[in-house]
C-alpha atoms as a PDB file:
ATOM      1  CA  UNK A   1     -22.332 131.919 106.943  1.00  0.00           C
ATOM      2  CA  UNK A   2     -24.485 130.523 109.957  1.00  0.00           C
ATOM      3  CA  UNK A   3     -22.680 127.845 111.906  1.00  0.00           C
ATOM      4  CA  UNK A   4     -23.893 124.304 111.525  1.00  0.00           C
ATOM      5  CA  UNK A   5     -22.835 120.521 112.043  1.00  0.00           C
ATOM      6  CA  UNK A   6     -21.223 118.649 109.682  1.00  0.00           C
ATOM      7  CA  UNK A   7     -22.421 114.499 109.742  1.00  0.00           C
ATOM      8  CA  UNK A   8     -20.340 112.307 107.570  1.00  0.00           C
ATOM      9  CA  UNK A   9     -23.191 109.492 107.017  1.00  0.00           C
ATOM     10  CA  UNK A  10     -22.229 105.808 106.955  1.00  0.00           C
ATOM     11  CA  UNK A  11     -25.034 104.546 104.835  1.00  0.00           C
ATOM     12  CA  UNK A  12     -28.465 105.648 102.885  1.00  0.00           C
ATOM     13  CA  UNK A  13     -30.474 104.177 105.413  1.00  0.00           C
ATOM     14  CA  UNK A  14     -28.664 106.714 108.111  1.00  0.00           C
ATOM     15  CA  UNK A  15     -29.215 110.508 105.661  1.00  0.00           C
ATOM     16  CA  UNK A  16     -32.521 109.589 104.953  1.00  0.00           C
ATOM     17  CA  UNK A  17     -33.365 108.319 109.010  1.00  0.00           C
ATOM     18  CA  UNK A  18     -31.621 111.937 109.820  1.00  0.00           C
ATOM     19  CA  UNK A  19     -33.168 113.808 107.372  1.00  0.00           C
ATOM     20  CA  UNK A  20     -36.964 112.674 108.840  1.00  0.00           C
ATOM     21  CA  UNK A  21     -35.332 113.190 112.463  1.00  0.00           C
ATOM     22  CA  UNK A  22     -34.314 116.669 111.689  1.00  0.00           C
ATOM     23  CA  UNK A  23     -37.603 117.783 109.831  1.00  0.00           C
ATOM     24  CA  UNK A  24     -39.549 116.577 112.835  1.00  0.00           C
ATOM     25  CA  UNK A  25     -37.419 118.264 114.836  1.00  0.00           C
ATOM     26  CA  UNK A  26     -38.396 121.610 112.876  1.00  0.00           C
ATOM     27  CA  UNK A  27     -34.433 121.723 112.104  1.00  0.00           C
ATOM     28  CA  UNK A  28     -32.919 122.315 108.436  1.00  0.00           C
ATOM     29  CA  UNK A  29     -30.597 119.651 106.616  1.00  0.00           C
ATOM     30  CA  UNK A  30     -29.026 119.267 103.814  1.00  0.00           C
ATOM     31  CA  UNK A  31     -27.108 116.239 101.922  1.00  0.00           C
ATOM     32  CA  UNK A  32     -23.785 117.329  99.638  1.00  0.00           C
ATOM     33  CA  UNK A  33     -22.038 115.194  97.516  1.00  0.00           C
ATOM     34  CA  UNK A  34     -19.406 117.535  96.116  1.00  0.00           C
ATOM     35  CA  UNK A  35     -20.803 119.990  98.228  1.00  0.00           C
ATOM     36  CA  UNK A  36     -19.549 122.807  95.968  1.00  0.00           C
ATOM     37  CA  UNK A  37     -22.987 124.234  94.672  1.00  0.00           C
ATOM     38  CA  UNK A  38     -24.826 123.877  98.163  1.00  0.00           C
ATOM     39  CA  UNK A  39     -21.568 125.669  99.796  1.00  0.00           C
ATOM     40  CA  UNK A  40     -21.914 128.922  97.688  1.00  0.00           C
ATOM     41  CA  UNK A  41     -25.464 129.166  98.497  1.00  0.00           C
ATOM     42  CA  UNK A  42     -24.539 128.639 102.101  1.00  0.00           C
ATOM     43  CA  UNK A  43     -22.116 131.418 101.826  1.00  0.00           C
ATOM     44  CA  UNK A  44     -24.756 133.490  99.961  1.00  0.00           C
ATOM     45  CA  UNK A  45     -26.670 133.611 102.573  1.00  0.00           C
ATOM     46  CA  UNK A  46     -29.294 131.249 101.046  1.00  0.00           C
ATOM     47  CA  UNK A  47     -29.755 129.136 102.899  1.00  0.00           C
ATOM     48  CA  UNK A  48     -28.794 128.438 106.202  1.00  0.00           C
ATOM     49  CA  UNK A  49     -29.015 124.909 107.360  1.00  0.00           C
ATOM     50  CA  UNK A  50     -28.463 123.853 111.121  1.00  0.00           C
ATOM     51  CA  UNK A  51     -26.897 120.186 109.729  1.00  0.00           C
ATOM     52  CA  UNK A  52     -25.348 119.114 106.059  1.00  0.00           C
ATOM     53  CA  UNK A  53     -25.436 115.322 105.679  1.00  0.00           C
ATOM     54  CA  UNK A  54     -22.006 114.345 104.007  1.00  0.00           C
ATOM     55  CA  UNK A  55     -23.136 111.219 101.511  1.00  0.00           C
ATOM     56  CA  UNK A  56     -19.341 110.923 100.270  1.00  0.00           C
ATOM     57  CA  UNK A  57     -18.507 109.045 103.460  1.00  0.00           C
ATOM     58  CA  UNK A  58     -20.975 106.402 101.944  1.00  0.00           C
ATOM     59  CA  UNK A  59     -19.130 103.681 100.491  1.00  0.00           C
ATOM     60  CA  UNK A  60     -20.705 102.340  96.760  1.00  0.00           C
ATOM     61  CA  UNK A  61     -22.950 104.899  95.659  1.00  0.00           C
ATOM     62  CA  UNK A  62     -20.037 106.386  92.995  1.00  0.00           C
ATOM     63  CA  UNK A  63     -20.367 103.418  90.715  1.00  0.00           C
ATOM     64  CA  UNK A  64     -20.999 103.361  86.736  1.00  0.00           C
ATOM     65  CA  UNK A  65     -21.994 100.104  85.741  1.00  0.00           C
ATOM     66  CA  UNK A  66     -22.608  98.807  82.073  1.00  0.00           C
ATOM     67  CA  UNK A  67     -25.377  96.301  82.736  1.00  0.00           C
ATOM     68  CA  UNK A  68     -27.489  94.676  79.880  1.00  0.00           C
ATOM     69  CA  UNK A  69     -29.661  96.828  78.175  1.00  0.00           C
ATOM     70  CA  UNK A  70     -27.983 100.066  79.683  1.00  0.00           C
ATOM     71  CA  UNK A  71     -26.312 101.741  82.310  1.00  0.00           C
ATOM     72  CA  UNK A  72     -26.753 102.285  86.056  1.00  0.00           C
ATOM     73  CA  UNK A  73     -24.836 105.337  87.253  1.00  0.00           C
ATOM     74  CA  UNK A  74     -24.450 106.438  91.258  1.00  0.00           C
ATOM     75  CA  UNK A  75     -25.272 109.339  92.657  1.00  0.00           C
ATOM     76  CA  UNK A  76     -22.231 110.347  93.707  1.00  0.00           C
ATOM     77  CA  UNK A  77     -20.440 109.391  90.138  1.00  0.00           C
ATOM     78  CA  UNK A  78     -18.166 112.148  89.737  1.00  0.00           C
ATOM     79  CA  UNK A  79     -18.973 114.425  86.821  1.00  0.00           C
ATOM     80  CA  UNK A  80     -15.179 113.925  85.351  1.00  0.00           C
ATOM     81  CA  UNK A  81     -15.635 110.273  85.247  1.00  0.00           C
ATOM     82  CA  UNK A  82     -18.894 110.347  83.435  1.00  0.00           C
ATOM     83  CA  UNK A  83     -17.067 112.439  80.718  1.00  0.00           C
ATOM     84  CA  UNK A  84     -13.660 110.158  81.006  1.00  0.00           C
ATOM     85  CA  UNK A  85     -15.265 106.614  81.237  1.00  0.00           C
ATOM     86  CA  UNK A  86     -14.853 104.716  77.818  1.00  0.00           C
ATOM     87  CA  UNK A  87     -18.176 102.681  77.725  1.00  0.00           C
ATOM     88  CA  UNK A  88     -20.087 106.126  78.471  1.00  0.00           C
ATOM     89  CA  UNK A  89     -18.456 108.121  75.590  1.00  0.00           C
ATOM     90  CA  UNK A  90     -18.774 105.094  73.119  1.00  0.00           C
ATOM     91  CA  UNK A  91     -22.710 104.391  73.528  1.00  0.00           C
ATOM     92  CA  UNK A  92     -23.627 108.049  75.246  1.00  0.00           C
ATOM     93  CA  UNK A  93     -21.653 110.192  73.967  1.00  0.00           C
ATOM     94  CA  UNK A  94     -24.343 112.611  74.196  1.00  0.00           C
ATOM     95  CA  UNK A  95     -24.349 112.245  78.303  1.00  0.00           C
ATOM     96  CA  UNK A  96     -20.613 112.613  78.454  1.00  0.00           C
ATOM     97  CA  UNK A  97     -20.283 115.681  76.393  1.00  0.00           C
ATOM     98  CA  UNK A  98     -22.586 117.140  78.664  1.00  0.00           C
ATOM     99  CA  UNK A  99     -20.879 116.029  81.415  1.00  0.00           C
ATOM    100  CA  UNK A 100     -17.642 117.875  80.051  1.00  0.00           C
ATOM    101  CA  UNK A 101     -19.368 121.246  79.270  1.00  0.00           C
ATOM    102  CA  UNK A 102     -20.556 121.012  83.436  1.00  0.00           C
ATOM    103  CA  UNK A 103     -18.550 123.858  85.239  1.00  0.00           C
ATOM    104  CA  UNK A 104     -14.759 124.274  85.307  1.00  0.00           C
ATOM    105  CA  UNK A 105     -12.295 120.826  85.691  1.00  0.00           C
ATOM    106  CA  UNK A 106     -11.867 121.534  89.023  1.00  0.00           C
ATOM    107  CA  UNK A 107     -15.819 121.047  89.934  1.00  0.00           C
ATOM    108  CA  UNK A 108     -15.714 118.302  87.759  1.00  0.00           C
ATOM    109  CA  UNK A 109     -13.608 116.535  89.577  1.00  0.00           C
ATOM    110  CA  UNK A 110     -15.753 117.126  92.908  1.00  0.00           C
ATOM    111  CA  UNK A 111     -19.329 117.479  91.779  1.00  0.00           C
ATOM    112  CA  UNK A 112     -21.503 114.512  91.608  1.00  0.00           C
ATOM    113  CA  UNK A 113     -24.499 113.610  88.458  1.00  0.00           C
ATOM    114  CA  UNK A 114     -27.181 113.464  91.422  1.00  0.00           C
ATOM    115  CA  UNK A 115     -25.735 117.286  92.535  1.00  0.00           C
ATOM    116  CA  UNK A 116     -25.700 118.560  89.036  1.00  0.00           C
ATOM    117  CA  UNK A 117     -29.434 117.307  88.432  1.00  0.00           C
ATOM    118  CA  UNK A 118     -30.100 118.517  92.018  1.00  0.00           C
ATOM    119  CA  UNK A 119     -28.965 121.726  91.285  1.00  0.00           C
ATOM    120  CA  UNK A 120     -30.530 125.482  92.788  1.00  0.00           C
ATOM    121  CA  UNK A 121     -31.416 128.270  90.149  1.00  0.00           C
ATOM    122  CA  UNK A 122     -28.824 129.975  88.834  1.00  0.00           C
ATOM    123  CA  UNK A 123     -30.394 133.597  89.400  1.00  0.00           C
ATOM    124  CA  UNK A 124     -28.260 136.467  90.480  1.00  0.00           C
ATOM    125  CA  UNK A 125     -31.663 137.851  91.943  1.00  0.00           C
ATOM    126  CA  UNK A 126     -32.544 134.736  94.033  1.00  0.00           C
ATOM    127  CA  UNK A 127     -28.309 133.993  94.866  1.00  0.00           C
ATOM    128  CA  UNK A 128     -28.297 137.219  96.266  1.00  0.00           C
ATOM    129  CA  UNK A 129     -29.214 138.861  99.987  1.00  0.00           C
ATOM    130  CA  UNK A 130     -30.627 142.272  98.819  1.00  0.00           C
ATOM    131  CA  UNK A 131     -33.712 140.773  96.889  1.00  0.00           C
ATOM    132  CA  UNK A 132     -36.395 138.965  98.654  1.00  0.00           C
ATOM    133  CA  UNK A 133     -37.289 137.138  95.188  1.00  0.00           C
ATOM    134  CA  UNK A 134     -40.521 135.443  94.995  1.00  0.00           C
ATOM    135  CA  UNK A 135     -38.945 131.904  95.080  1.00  0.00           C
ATOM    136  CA  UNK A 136     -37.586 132.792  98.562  1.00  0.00           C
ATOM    137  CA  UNK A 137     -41.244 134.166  99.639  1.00  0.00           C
ATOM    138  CA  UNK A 138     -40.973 137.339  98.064  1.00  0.00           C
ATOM    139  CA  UNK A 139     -43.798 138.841  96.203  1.00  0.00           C
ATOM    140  CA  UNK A 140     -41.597 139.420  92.634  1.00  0.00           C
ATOM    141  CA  UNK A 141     -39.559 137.813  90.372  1.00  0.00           C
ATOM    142  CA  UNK A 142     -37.028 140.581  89.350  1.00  0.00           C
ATOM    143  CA  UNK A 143     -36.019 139.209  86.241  1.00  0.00           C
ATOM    144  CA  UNK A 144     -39.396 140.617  84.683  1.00  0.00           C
ATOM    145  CA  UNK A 145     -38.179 143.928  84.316  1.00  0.00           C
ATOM    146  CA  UNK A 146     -34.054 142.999  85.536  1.00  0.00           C
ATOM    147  CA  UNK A 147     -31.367 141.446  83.665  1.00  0.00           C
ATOM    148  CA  UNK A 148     -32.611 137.573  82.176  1.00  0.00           C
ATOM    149  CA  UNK A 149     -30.149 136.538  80.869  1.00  0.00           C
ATOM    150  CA  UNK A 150     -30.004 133.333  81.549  1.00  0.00           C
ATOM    151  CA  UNK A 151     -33.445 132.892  82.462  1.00  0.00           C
ATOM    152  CA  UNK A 152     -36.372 131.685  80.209  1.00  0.00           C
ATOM    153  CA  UNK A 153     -37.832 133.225  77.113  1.00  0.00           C
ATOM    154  CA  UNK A 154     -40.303 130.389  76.704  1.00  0.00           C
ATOM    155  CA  UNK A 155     -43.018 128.846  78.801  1.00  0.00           C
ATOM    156  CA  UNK A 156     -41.755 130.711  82.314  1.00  0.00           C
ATOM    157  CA  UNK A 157     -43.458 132.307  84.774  1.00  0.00           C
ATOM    158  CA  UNK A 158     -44.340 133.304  87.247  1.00  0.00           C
ATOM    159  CA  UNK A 159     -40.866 132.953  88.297  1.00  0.00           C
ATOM    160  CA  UNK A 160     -38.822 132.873  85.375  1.00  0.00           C
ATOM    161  CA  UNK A 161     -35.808 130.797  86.392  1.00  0.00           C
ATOM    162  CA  UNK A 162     -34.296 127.637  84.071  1.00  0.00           C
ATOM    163  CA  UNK A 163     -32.828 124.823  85.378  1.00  0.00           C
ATOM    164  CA  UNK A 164     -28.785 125.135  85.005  1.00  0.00           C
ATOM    165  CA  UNK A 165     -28.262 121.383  84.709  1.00  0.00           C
ATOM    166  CA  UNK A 166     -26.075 120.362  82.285  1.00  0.00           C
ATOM    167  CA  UNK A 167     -26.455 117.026  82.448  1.00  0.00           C
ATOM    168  CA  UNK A 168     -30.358 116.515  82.814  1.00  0.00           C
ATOM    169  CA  UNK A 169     -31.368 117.461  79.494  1.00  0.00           C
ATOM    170  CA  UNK A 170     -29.058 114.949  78.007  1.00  0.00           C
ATOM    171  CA  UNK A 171     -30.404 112.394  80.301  1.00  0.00           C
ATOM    172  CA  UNK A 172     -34.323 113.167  79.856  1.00  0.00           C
ATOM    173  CA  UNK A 173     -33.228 113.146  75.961  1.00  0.00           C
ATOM    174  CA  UNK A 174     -31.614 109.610  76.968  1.00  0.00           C
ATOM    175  CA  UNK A 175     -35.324 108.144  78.472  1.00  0.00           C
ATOM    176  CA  UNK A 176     -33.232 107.816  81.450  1.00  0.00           C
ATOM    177  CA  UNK A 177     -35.226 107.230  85.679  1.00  0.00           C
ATOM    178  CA  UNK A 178     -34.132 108.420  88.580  1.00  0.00           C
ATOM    179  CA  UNK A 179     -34.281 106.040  91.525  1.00  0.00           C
ATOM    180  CA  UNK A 180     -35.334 107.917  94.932  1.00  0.00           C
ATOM    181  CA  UNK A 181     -35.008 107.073  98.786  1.00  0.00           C
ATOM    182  CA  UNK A 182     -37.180 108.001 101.605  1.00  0.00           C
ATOM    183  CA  UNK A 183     -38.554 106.833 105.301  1.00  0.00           C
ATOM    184  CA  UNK A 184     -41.196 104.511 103.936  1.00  0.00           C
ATOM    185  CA  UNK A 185     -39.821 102.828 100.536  1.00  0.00           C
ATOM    186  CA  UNK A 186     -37.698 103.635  97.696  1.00  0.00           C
ATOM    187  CA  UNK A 187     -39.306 104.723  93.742  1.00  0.00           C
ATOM    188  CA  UNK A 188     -37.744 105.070  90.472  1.00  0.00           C
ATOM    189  CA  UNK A 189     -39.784 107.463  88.061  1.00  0.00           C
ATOM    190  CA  UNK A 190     -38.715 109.239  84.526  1.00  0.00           C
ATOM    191  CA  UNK A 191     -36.416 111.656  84.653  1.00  0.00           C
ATOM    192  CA  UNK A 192     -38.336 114.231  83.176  1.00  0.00           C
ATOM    193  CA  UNK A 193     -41.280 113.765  86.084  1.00  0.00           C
ATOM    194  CA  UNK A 194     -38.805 114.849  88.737  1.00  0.00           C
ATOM    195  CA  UNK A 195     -38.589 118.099  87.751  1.00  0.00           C
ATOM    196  CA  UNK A 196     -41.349 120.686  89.261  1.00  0.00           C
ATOM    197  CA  UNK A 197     -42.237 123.796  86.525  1.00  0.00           C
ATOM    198  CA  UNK A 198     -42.708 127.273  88.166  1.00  0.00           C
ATOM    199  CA  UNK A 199     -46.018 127.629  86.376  1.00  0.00           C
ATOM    200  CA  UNK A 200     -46.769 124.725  88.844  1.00  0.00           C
ATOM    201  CA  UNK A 201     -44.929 125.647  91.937  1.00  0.00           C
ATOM    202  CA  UNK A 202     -42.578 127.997  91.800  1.00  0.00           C
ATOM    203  CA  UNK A 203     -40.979 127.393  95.613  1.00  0.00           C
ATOM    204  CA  UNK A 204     -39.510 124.056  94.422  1.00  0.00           C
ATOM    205  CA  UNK A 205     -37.253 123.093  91.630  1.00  0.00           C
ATOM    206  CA  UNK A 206     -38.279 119.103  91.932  1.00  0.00           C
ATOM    207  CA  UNK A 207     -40.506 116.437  93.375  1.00  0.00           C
ATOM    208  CA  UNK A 208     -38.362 115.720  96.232  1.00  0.00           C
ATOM    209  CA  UNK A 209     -39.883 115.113 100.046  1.00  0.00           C
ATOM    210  CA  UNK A 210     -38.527 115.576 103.201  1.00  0.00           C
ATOM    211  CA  UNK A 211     -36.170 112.852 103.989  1.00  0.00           C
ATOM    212  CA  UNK A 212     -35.940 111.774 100.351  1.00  0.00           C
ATOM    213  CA  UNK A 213     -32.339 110.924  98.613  1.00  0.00           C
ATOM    214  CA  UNK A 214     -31.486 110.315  94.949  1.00  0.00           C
ATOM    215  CA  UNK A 215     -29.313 107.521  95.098  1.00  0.00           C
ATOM    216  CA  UNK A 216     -29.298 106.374  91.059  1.00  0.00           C
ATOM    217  CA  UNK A 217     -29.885 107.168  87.688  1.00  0.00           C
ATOM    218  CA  UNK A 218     -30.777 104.474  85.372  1.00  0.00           C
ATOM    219  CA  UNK A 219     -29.979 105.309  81.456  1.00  0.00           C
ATOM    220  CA  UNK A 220     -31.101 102.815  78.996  1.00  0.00           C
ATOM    221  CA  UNK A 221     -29.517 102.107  75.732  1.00  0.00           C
ATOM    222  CA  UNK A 222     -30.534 104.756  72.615  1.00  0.00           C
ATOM    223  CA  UNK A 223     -32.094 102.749  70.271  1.00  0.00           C
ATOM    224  CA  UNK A 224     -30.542 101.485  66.834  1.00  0.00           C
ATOM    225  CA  UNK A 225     -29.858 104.204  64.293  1.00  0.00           C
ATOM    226  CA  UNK A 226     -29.740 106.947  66.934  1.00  0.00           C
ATOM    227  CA  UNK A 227     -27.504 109.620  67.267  1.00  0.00           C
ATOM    228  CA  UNK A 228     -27.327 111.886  70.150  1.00  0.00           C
ATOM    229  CA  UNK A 229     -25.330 115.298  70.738  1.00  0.00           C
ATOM    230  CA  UNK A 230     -25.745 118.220  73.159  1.00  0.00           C
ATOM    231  CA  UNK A 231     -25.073 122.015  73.003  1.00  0.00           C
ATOM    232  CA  UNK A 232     -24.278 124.812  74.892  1.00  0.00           C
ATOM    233  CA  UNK A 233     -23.821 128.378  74.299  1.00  0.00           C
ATOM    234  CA  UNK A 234     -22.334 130.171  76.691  1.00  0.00           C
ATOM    235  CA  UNK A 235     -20.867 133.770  77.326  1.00  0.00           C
ATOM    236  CA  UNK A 236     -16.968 132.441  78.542  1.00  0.00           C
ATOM    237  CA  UNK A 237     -15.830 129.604  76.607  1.00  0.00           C
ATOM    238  CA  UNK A 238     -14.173 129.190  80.838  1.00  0.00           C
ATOM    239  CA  UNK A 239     -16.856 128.008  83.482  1.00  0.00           C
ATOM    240  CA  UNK A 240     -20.117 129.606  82.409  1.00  0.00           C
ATOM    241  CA  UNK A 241     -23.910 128.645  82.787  1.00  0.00           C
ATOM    242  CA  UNK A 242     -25.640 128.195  79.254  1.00  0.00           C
ATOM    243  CA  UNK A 243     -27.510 130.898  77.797  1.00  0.00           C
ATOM    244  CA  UNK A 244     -28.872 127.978  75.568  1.00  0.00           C
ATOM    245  CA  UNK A 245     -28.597 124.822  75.942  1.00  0.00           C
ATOM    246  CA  UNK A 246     -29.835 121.895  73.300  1.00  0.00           C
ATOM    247  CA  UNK A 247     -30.105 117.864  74.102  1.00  0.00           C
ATOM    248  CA  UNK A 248     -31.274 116.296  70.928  1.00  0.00           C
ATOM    249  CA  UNK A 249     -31.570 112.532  69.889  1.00  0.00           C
ATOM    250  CA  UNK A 250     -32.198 111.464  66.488  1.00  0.00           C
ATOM    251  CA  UNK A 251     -33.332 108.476  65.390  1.00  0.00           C
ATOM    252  CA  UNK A 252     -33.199 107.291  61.572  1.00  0.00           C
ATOM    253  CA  UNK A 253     -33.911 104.384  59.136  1.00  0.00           C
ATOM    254  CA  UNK A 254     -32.189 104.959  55.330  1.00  0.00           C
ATOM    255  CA  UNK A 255     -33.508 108.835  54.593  1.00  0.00           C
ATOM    256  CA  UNK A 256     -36.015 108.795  57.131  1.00  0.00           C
ATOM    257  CA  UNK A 257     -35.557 110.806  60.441  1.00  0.00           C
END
């Protein structure tokens, strides 16, 4: 792993202000939450930032608030607490289920919603030092004619990695925004927008600038006569990505659906 400085930030105003000074500088930074996805990839040999931006020394921004019409969640709401927190698992259940299927307890109880939704590919071919992959500037995605496993079957290319959040399809099913903070103002847009397809660049994974934050995700109320659930299959019934993965919400008057 390539040495680096740690800054424990004391507000949003000071990542995003050091994020911008850092990409002008032509130096690579990082905010962690948790910190436990971004630390593997670090020790991968992924990537290899000069400075990580600690947002848990930011007071407020773990919140889950039940406001009217809905919920506003923090960034760095811990996953466990999304799946624990009585209000969430009587009107979403559907977000705190997925919440629970996220990783092993002990991540859980470190790793943050806006990490899980900010999440890298889960790609032994891109998560690994011996194959320049064409999301890291290669000229091949490996999983063409390698092991895909967990990688799509539908609608991919030309790099065929998925997404291995648990919790975003559950919140996309939800209608729910994501609120976003950079040098010049702050936006909140639908979830689903904030996610970047390969077919339409396949270097990102989301919409995200330089010296942009998520802060909060805003998740309205399902409507009346909805029910929500969300599935995962998985190899391990222990920590496991999903080979499949299914958010649904159903809506329904009498016999109608």
């Amino acid at each position: 792993m390539k040495s680096f400085e740690n800054i424990d930030a004391k507000s949003v105003r000071e990542a995003v202000g050091l994020l911008q000074k850092f990409h002008q500088q032509k130096k690579t930074a990082a905010v962690v939450g948790g910190g436990s996805e971004y630390l593997q990839l670090m020790k991968d040999r992924v990537v290899a930032p000069d400075y990580l931006i600690n947002l848990k020394t930011i007071p407020g921004l773990d919140y889950i608030r039940e406001e009217r019409g809905g919920f506003r969640i923090g960034a760095l709401a811990r996953l466990a607490d999304i799946e624990e927190h009585p209000a969430v698992r009587e009107k979403l259940l559907i977000l705190s289920d997925a919440a629970g299927e996220a990783a092993s307890p002990q991540i859980r109880n470190a790793g943050t919603l806006a990490g899980n939704i900010c999440q890298r590919p889960f790609c032994w071919y891109f998560r690994s030092s011996n194959f320049n992959c064409l999301r890291k500037g290669g000229s091949l995605c490996y999983t063409v004619t390698g092991d895909g496993r967990f990688h799509a079957i539908l609608g991919g290319g030309p790099s065929y990695i998925v997404h291995p959040s648990d919790t975003a399809p559950a919140l996309v099913a939800l209608n729910a925004q994501i609120k976003i903070v950079g040098p010049a103002a702050e936006r909140t847009i639908p979830l689903e927008k904030f996610f970047v397809l390969p077919s339409v660049d396949y270097r990102r994974e989301n919409i995200l600038n330089p010296g942009e934050i998520v802060t909060e995700i805003v998740v309205p109320y399902p409507k009346a006569g909805s029910r929500g659930f969300y599935h995962k299959i998985r190899e391990r019934l222990a920590w496991d990505h999903a080979i499949v993965a299914v958010a649904t919400i159903i809506q329904s008057s009498g016999s109608t659906v």
